[in-house]
C-alpha atoms as a PDB file:
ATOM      1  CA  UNK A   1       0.000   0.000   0.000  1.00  0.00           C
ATOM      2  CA  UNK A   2       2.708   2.270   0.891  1.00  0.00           C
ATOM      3  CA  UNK A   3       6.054   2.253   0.438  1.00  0.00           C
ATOM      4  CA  UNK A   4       9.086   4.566   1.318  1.00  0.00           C
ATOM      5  CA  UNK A   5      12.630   4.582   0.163  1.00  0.00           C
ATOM      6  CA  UNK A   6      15.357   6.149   1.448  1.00  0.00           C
ATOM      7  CA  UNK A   7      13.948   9.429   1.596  1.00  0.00           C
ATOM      8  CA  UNK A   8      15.934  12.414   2.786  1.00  0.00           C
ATOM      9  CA  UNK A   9      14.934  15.834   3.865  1.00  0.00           C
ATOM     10  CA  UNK A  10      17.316  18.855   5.201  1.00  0.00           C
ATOM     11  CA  UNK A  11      16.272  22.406   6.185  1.00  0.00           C
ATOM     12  CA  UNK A  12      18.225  25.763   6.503  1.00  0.00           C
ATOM     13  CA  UNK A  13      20.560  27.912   3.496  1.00  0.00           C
ATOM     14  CA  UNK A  14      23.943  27.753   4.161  1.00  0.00           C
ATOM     15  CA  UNK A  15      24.286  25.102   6.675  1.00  0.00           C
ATOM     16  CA  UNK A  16      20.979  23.216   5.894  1.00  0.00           C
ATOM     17  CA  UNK A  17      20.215  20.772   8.823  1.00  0.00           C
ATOM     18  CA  UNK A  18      19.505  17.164   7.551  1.00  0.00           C
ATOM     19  CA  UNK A  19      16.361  15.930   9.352  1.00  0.00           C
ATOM     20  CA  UNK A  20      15.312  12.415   7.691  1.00  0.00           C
ATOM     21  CA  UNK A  21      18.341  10.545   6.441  1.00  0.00           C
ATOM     22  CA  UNK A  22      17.808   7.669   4.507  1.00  0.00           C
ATOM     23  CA  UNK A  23      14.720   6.905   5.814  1.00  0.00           C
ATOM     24  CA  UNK A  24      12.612   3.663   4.431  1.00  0.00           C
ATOM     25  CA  UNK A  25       9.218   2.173   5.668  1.00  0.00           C
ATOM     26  CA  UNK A  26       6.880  -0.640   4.038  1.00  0.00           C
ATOM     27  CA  UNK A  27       3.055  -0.095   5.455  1.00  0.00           C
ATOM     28  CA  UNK A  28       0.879  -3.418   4.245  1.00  0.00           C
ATOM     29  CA  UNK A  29      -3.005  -2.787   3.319  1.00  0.00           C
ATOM     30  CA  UNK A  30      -4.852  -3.018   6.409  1.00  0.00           C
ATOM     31  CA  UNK A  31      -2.072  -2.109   8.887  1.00  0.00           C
ATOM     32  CA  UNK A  32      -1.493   0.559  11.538  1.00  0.00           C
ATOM     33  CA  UNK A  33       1.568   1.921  12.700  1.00  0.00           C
ATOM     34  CA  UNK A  34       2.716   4.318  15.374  1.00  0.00           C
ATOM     35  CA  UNK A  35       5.828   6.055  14.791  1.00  0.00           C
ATOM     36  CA  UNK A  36       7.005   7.874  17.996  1.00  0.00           C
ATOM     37  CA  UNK A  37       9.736  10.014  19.003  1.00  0.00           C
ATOM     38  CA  UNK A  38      11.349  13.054  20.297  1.00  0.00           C
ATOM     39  CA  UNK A  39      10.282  16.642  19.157  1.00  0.00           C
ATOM     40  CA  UNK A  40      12.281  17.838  16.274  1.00  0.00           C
ATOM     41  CA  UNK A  41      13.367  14.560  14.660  1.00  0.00           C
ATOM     42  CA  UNK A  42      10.687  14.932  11.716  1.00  0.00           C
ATOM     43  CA  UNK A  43       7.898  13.135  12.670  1.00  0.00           C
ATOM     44  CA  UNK A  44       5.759  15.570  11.064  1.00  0.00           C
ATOM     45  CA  UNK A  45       7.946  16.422   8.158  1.00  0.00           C
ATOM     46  CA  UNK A  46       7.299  12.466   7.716  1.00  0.00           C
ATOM     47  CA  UNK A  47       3.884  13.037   7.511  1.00  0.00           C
ATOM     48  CA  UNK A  48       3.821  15.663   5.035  1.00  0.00           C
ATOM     49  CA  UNK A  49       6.204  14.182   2.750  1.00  0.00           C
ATOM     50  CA  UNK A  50       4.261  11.220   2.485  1.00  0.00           C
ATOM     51  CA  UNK A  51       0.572  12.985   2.105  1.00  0.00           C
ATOM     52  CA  UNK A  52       2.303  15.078  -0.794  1.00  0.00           C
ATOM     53  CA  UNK A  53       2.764  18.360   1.117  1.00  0.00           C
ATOM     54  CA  UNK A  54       6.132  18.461   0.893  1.00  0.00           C
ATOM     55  CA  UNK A  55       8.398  16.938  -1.344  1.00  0.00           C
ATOM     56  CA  UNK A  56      11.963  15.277  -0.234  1.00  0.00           C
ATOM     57  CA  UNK A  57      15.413  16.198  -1.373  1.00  0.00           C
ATOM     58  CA  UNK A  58      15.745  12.395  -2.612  1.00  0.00           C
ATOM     59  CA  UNK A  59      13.930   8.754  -2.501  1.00  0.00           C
ATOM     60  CA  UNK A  60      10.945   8.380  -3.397  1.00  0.00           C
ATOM     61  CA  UNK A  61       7.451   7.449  -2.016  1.00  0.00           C
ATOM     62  CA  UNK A  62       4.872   4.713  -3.845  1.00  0.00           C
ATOM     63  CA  UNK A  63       0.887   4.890  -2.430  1.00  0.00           C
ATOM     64  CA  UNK A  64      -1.341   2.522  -3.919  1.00  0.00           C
ATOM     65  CA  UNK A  65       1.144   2.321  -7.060  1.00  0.00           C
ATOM     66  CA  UNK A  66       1.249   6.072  -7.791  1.00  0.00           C
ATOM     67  CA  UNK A  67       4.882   7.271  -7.095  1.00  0.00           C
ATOM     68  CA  UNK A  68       4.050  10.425  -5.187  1.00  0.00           C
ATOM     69  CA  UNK A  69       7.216  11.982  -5.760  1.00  0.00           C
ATOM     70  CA  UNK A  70       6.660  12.297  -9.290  1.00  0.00           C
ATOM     71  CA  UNK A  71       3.552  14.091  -9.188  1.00  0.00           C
ATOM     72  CA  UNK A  72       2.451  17.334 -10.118  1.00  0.00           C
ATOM     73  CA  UNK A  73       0.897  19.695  -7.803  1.00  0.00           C
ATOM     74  CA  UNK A  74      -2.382  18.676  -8.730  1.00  0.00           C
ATOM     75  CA  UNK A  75      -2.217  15.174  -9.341  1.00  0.00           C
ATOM     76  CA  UNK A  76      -1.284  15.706  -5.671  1.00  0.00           C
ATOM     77  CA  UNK A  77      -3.719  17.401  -4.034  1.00  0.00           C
ATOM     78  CA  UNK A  78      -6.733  14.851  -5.979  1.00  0.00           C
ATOM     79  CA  UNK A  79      -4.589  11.770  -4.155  1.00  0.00           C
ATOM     80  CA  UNK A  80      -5.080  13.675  -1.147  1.00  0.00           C
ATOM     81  CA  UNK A  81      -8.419  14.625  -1.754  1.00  0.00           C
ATOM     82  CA  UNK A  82      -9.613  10.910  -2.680  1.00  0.00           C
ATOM     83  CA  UNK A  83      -7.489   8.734  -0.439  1.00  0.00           C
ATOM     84  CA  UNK A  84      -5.920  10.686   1.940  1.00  0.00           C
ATOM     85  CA  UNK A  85      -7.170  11.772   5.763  1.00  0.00           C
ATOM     86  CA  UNK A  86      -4.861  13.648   7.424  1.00  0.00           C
ATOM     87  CA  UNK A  87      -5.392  14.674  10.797  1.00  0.00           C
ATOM     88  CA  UNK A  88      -3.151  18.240  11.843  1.00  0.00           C
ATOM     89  CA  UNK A  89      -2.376  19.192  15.455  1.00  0.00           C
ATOM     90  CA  UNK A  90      -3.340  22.449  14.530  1.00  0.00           C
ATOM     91  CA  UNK A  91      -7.001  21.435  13.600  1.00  0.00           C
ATOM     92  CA  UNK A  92      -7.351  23.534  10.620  1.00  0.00           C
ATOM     93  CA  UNK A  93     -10.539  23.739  10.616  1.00  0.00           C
ATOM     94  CA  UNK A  94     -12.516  26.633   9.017  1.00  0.00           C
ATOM     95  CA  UNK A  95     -13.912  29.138  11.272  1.00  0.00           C
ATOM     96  CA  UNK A  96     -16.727  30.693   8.696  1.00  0.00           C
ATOM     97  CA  UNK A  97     -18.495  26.997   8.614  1.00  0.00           C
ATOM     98  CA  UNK A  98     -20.154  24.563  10.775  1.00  0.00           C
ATOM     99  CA  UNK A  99     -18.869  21.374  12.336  1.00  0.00           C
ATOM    100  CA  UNK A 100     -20.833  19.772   9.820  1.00  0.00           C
ATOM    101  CA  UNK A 101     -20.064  21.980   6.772  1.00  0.00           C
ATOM    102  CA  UNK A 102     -16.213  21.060   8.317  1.00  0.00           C
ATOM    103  CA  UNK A 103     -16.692  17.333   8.311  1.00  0.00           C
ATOM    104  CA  UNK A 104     -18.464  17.398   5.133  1.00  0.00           C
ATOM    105  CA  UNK A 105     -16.046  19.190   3.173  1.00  0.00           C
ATOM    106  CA  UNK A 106     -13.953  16.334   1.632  1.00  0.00           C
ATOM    107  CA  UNK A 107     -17.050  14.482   1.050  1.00  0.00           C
ATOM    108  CA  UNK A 108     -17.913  18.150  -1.084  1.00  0.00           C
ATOM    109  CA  UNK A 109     -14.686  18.290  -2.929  1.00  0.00           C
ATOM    110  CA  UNK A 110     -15.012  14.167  -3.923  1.00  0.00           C
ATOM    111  CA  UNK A 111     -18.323  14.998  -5.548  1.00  0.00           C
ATOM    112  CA  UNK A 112     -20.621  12.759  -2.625  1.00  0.00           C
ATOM    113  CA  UNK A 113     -24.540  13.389  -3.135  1.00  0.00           C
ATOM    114  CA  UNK A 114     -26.197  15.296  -0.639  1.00  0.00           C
ATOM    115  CA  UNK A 115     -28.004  12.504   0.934  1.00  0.00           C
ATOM    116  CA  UNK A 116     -25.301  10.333   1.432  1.00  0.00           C
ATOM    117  CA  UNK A 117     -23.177  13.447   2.529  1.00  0.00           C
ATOM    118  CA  UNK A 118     -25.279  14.434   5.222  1.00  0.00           C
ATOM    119  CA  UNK A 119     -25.592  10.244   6.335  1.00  0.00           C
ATOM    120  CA  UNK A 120     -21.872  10.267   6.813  1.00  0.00           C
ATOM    121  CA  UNK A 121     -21.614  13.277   8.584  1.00  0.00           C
ATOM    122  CA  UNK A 122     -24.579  12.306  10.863  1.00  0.00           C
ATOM    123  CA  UNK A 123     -23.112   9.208  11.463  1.00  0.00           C
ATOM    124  CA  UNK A 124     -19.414   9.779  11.829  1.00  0.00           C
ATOM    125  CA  UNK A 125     -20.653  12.842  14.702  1.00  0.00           C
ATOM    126  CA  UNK A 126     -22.256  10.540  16.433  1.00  0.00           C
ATOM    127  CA  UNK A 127     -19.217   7.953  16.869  1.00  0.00           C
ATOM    128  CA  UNK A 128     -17.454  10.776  18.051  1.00  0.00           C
ATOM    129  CA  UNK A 129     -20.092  12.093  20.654  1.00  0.00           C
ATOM    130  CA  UNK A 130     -20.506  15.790  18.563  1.00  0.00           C
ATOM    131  CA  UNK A 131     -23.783  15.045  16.975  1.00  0.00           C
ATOM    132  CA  UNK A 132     -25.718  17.814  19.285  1.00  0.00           C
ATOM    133  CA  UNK A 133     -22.461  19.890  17.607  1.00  0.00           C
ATOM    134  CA  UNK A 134     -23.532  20.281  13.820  1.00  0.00           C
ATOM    135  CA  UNK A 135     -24.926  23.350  13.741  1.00  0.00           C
ATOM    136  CA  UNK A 136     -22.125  25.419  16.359  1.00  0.00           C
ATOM    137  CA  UNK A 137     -18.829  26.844  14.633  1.00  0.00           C
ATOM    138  CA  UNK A 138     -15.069  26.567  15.746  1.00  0.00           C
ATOM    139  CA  UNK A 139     -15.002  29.244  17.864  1.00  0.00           C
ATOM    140  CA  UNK A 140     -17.888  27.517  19.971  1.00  0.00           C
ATOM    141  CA  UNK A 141     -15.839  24.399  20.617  1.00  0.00           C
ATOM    142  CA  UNK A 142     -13.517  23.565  23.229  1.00  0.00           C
ATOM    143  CA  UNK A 143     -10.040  22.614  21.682  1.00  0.00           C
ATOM    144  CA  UNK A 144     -10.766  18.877  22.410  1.00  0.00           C
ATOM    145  CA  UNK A 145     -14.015  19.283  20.812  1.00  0.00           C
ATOM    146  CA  UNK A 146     -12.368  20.925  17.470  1.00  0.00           C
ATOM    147  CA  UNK A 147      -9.733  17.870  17.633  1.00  0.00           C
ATOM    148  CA  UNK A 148     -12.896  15.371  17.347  1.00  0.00           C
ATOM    149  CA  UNK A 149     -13.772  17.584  14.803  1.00  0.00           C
ATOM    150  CA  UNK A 150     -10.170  17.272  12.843  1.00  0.00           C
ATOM    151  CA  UNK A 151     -10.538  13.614  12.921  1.00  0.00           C
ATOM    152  CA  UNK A 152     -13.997  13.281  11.944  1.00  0.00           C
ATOM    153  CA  UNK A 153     -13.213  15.148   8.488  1.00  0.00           C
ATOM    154  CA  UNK A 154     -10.230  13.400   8.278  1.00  0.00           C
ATOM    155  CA  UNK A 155     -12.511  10.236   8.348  1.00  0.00           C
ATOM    156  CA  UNK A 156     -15.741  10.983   6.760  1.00  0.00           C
ATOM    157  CA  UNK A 157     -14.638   9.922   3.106  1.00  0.00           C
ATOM    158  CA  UNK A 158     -13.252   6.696   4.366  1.00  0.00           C
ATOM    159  CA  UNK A 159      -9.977   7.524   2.982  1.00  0.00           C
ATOM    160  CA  UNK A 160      -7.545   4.439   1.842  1.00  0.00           C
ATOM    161  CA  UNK A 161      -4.502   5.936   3.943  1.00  0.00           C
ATOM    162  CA  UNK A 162      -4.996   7.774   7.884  1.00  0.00           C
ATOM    163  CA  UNK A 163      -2.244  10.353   9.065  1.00  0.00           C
ATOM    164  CA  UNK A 164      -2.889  11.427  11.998  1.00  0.00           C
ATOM    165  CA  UNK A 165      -0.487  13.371  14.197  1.00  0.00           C
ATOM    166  CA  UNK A 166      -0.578  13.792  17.665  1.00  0.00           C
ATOM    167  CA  UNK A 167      -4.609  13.424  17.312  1.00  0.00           C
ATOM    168  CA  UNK A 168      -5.044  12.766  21.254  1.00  0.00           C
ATOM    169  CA  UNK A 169      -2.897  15.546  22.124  1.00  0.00           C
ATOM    170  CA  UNK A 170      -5.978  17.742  23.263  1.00  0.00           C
ATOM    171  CA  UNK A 171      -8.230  15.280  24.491  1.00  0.00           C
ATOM    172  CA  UNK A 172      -9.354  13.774  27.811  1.00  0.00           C
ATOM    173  CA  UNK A 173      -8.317  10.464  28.774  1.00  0.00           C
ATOM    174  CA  UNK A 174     -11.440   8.674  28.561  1.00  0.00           C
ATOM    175  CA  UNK A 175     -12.433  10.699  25.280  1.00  0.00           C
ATOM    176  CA  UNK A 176      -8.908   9.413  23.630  1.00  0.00           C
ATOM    177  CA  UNK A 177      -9.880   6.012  24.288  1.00  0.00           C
ATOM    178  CA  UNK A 178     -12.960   6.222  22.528  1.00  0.00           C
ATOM    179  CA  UNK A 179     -10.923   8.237  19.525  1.00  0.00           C
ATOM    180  CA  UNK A 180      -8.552   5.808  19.450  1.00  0.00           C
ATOM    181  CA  UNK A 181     -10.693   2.990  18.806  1.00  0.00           C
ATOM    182  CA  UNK A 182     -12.407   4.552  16.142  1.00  0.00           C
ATOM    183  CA  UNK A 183      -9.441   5.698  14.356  1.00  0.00           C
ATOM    184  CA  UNK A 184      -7.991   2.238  14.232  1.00  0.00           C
ATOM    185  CA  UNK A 185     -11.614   0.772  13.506  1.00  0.00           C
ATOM    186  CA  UNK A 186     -11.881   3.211  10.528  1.00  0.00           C
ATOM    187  CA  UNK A 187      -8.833   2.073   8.723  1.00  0.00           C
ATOM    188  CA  UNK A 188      -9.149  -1.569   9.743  1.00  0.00           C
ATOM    189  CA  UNK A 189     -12.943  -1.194   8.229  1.00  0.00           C
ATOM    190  CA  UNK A 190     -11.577   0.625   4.997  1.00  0.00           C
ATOM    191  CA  UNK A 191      -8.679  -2.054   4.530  1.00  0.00           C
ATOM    192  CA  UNK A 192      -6.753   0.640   4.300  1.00  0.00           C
ATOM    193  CA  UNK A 193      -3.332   1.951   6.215  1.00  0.00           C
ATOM    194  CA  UNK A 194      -3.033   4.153   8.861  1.00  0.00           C
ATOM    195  CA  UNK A 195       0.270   5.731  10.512  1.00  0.00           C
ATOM    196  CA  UNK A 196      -0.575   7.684  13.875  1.00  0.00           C
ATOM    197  CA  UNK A 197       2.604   9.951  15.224  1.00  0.00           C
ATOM    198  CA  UNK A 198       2.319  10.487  18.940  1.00  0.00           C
ATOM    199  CA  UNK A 199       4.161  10.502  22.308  1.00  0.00           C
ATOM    200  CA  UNK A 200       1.802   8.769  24.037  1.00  0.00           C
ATOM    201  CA  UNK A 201       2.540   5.101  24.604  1.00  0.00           C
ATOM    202  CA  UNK A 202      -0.909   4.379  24.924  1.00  0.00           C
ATOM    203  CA  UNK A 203      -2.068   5.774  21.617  1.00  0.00           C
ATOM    204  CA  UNK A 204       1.243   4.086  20.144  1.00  0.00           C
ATOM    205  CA  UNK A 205       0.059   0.814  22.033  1.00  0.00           C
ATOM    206  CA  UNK A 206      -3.307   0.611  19.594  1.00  0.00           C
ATOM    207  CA  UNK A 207      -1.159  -0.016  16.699  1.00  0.00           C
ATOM    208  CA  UNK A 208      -0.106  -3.190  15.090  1.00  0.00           C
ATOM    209  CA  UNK A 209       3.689  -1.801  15.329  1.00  0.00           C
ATOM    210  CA  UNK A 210       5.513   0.739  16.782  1.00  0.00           C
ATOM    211  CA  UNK A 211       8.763   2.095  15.143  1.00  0.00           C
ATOM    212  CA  UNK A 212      10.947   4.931  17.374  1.00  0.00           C
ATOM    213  CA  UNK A 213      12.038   7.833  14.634  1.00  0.00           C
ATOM    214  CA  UNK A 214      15.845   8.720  15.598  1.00  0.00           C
ATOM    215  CA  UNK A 215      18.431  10.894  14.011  1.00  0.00           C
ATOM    216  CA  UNK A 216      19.490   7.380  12.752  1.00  0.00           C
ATOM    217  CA  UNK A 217      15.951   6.361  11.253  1.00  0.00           C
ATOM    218  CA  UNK A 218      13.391   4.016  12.114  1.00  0.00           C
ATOM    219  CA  UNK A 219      13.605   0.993  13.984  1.00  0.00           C
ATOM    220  CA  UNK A 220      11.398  -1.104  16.383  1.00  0.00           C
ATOM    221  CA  UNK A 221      10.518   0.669  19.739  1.00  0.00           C
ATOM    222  CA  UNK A 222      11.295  -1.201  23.034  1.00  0.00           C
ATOM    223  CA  UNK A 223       8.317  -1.516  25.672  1.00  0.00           C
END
């Protein structure tokens, strides 16, 4: 499903800092990984390599047999738009619409019908405890309420590959259990692939493998 090889990525003019070196990672349909590690080691530069928002300095990246580094901009943004959730840490979420309008944009953009639009976004409220929600705006929602938000528009059209980073980060403890679940449910349910960034080991623990980003790559994190 996805596959990443030896991709590198530096920042800075004169004496650009190398952040990923080398960095490789097979994700099989159907499977989640958690990729943790220490702030600043590109765990989020990761993310938007791989979803097409940035672009590496070499290697290359294949997602459901499209090689994503050879794309142009918009070839891009319709693979993100069609089989792409991404969930941000900084929500992103637009403050002139609704929680629903918010949730049902990608479903918009993908050309859904109205009926089924509004089924999704009834439904996928619900799972995450917002339905009473739909009709409020941002600036009417608690910041864990606007992360539940995130991740039900990063969910809503079912996408084929889930990035979510940090996506607990704002949330109660009982309410990231519940977020959790669904998150793994949705790509498990999809037969997609999912790859959740986070610090938390008990987010990392709902995954089917856990990888530690270093300065020296990826490799299996210990207990």
């Amino acid at each position: 499903m996805l596959i990443i090889r030896e991709i590198c990525k530096s920042f800075g003019g004169a004496r650009p800092r190398e952040l990923l070196r080398r960095l490789s990672l097979e994700v099989g349909r159907g499977e989640y990984v958690a990729i943790r590690g220490e702030s600043g080691v590109g765990k989020s530069t990761l993310l938007n390599i791989v979803a097409g928002l940035d672009q590496p300095d070499s290697g290359s990246i294949v997602f459901d047999g499209a090689e994503v580094t050879n794309l142009d901009d918009n070839a891009r943004t319709l693979m993100r738009r069609r089989k792409i959730g991404f969930v941000f840490q900084a929500f992103h979420l637009l403050p002139h619409l609704t929680v629903a309008q918010n949730v049902a944009l990608p479903l918009g953009l993908n050309g859904i019908a109205a009926v089924e639009t509004m089924q999704r976004v009834e439904a996928i409220l619900e799972a995450i405890n917002l339905a009473n929600a739909a009709g409020v705006y941002p600036r009417e929602l608690s910041g864990g309420e606007m992360q539940r938000v995130a991740i039900a528009r990063a969910l809503v059209h079912r996408p084929l590959l889930l990035l979510a980073d940090e996506p607990t980060g704002n949330l109660d403890p009982d309410t990231a259990v519940q977020v959790l679940s669904l998150l793994r449910e949705q790509v498990k349910s999809a037969g997609g692939s999912g790859i959740l960034v986070t610090h938390s080991d008990r987010a990392a623990a709902t995954a089917d493998r856990v990888l530690a980003l270093t300065a020296n790559g990826l490799e299996a994190a210990t207990p």
